[in-house]
Protein backbone atom coordinates (compact mmCIF):
# COMPACT_ATOMS: atom_id res chain seq x y z
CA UNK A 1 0.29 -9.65 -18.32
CA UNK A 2 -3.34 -9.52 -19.15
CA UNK A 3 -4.02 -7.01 -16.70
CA UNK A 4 -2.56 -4.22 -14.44
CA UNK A 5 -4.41 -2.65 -11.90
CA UNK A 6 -7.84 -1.95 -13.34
CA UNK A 7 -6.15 -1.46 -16.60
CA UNK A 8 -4.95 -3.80 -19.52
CA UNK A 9 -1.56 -2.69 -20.11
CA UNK A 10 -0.85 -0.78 -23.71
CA UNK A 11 2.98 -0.63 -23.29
CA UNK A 12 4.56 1.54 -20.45
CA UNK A 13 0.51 3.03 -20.59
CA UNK A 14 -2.38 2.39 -18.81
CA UNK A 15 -5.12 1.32 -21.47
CA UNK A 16 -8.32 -0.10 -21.42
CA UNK A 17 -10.55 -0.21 -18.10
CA UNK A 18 -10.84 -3.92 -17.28
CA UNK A 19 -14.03 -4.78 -14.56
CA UNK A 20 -14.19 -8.36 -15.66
CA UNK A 21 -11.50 -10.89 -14.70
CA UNK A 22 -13.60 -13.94 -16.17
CA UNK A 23 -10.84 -14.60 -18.78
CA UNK A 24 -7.69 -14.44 -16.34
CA UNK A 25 -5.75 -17.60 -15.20
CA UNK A 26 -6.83 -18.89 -12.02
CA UNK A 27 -4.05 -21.16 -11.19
CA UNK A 28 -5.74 -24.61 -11.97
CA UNK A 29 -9.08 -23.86 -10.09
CA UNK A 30 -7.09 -23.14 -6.79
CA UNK A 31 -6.67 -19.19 -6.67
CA UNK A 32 -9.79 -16.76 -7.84
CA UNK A 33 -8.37 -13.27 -9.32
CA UNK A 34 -10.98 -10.01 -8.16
CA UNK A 35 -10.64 -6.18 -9.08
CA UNK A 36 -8.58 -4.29 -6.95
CA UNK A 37 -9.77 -2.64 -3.75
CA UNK A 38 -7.54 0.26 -4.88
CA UNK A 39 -5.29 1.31 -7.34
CA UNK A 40 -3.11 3.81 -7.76
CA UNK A 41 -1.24 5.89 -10.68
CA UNK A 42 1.22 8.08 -9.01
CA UNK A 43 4.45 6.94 -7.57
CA UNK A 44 2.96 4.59 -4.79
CA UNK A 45 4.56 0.77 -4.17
CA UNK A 46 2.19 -0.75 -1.92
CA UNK A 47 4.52 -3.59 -0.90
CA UNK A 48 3.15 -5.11 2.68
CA UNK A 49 -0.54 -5.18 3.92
CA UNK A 50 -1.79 -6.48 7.30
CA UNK A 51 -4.80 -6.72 9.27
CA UNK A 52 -4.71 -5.45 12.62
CA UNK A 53 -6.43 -8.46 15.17
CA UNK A 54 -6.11 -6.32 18.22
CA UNK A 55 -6.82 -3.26 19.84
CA UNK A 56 -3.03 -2.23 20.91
CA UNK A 57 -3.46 0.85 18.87
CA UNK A 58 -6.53 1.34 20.59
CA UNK A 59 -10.43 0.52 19.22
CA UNK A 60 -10.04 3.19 16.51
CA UNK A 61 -7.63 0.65 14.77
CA UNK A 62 -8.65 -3.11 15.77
CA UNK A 63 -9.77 -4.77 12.52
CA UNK A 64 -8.58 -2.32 10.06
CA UNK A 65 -6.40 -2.40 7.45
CA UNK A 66 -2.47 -0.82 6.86
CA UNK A 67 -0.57 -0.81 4.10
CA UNK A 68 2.83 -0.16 3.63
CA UNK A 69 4.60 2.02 0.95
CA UNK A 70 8.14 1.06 -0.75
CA UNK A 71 8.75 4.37 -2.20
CA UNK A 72 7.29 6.95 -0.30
CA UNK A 73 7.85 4.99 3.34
CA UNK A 74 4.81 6.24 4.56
CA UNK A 75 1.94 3.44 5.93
CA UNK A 76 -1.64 3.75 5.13
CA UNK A 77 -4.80 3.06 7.84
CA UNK A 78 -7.97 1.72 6.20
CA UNK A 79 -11.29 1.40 7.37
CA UNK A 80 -12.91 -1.41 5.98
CA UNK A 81 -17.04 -2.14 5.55
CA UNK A 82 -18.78 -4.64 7.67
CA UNK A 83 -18.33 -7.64 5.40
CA UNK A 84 -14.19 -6.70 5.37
CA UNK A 85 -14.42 -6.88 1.65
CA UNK A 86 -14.15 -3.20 0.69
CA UNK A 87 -11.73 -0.62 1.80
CA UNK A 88 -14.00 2.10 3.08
CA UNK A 89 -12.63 5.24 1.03
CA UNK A 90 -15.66 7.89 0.88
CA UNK A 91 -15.53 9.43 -2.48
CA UNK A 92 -13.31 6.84 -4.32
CA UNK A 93 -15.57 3.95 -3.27
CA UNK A 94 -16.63 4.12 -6.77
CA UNK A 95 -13.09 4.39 -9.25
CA UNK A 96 -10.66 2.90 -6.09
CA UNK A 97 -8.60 4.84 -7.75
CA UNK A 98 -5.97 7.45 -6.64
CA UNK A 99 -4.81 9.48 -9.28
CA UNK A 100 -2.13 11.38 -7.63
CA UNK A 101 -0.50 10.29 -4.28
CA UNK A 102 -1.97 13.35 -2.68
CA UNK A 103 -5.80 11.56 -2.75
CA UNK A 104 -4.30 9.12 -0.50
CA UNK A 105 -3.42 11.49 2.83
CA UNK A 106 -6.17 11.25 4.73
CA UNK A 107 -5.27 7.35 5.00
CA UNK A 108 -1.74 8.34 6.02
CA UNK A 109 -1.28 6.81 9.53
CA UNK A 110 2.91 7.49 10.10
CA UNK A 111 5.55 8.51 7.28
CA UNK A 112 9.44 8.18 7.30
CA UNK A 113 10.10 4.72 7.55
CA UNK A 114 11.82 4.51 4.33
CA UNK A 115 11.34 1.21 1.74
CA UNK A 116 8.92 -0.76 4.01
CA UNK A 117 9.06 -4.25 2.51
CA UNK A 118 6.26 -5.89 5.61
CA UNK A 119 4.32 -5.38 8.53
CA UNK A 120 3.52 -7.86 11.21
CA UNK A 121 1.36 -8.45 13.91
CA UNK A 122 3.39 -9.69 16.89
CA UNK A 123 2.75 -12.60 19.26
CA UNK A 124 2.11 -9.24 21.61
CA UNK A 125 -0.75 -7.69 19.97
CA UNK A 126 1.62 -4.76 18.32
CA UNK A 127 2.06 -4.27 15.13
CA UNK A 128 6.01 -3.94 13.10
CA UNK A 129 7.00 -2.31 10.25
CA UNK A 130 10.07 -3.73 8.75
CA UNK A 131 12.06 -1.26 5.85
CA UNK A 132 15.16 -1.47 4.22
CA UNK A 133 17.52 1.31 3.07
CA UNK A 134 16.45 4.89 4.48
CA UNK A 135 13.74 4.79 1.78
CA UNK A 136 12.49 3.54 -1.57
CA UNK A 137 12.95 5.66 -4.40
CA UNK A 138 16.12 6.35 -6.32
CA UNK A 139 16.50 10.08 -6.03
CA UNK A 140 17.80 10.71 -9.60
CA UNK A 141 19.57 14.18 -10.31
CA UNK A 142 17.00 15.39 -12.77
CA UNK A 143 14.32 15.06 -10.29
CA UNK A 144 13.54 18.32 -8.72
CA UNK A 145 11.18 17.60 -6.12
CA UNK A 146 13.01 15.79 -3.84
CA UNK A 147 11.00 15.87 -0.79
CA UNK A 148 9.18 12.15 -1.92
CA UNK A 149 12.49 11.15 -2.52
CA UNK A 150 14.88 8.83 -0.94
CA UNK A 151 18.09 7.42 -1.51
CA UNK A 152 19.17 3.95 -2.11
CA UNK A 153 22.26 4.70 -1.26
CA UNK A 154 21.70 5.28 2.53
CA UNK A 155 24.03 3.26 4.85
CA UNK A 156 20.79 2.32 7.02
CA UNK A 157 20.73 -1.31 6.06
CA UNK A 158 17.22 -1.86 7.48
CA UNK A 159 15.31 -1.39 10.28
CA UNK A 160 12.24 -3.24 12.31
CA UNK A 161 9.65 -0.29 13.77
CA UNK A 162 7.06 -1.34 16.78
CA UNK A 163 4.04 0.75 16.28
CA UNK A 164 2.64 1.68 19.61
CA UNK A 165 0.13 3.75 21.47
CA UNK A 166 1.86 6.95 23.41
């Protein structure tokens, strides 16, 4: 691929910084490539990404942004700017990057809902989280921190959450 992320890939590596899609394919005139709103380096999967059309989670959360994780199972709130084109992210609105998985807590909205693989808005306002497995990440014997990790092997085959107010 020409590009990963912000980044050009170098191998397994992260190289170059690349701003300016100009040169990328974009799919016969019908699809337009932009820069990520964020990126991340440490053991995140953003895998599922919905906006949030209505205020069952109360005003706080109408028109904002969540994002699921694969590997950590946690899902992510985001505040976006007026024109909904930028995620609003105080002091990373310049990089959009995270560097370490830790940079993205304050955007944690609920954790534990293992490999979440999409969210929905139902025909009811609420909003689902739908995960397979317990969680994401193989947990690998040489790992020693194993409180990010989950096991594929879990007998949970999958589950569908409904995210409601209390």
């Amino acid at each position: 691929s020409q590009v990963q992320g912000l980044w050009k890939p170098n191998g397994s590596s992260m190289g170059e910084v690349s701003l300016d899609p100009s040169k990328l394919v974009d799919f016969h005139n019908t699809g337009k490539y932009s820069v990520p709103r964020l990126t991340t380096v440490d053991e995140t999967g953003f895998t599922a990404i919905k906006f949030l059309n209505s205020n069952k989670l109360g005003n706080d959360y109408t028109n904002t942004l969540f994002v699921g994780d694969f590997h950590t199972g946690k899902l992510y709130n985001f505040k976006l700017d007026d024109n909904r084109n930028n995620l609003l992210l105080g002091n990373k609105d310049t990089n959009k990057t995270a560097y370490k998985i830790s940079e993205l807590e304050p955007y944690v909205f609920g954790q534990g809902f293992g490999g979440i693989v999409d969210l929905e808005v139902g025909p009811d306002g609420n909003l689902y989280v739908l995960s397979i497995y317990y969680g994401g990440d193989n947990c690998y014997e040489d790992i020693e921190d194993k409180t990010q990790c989950f096991d594929y092997s879990s007998q949970t085959p999958g589950t569908i959450f409904k995210i409601k107010l209390k």
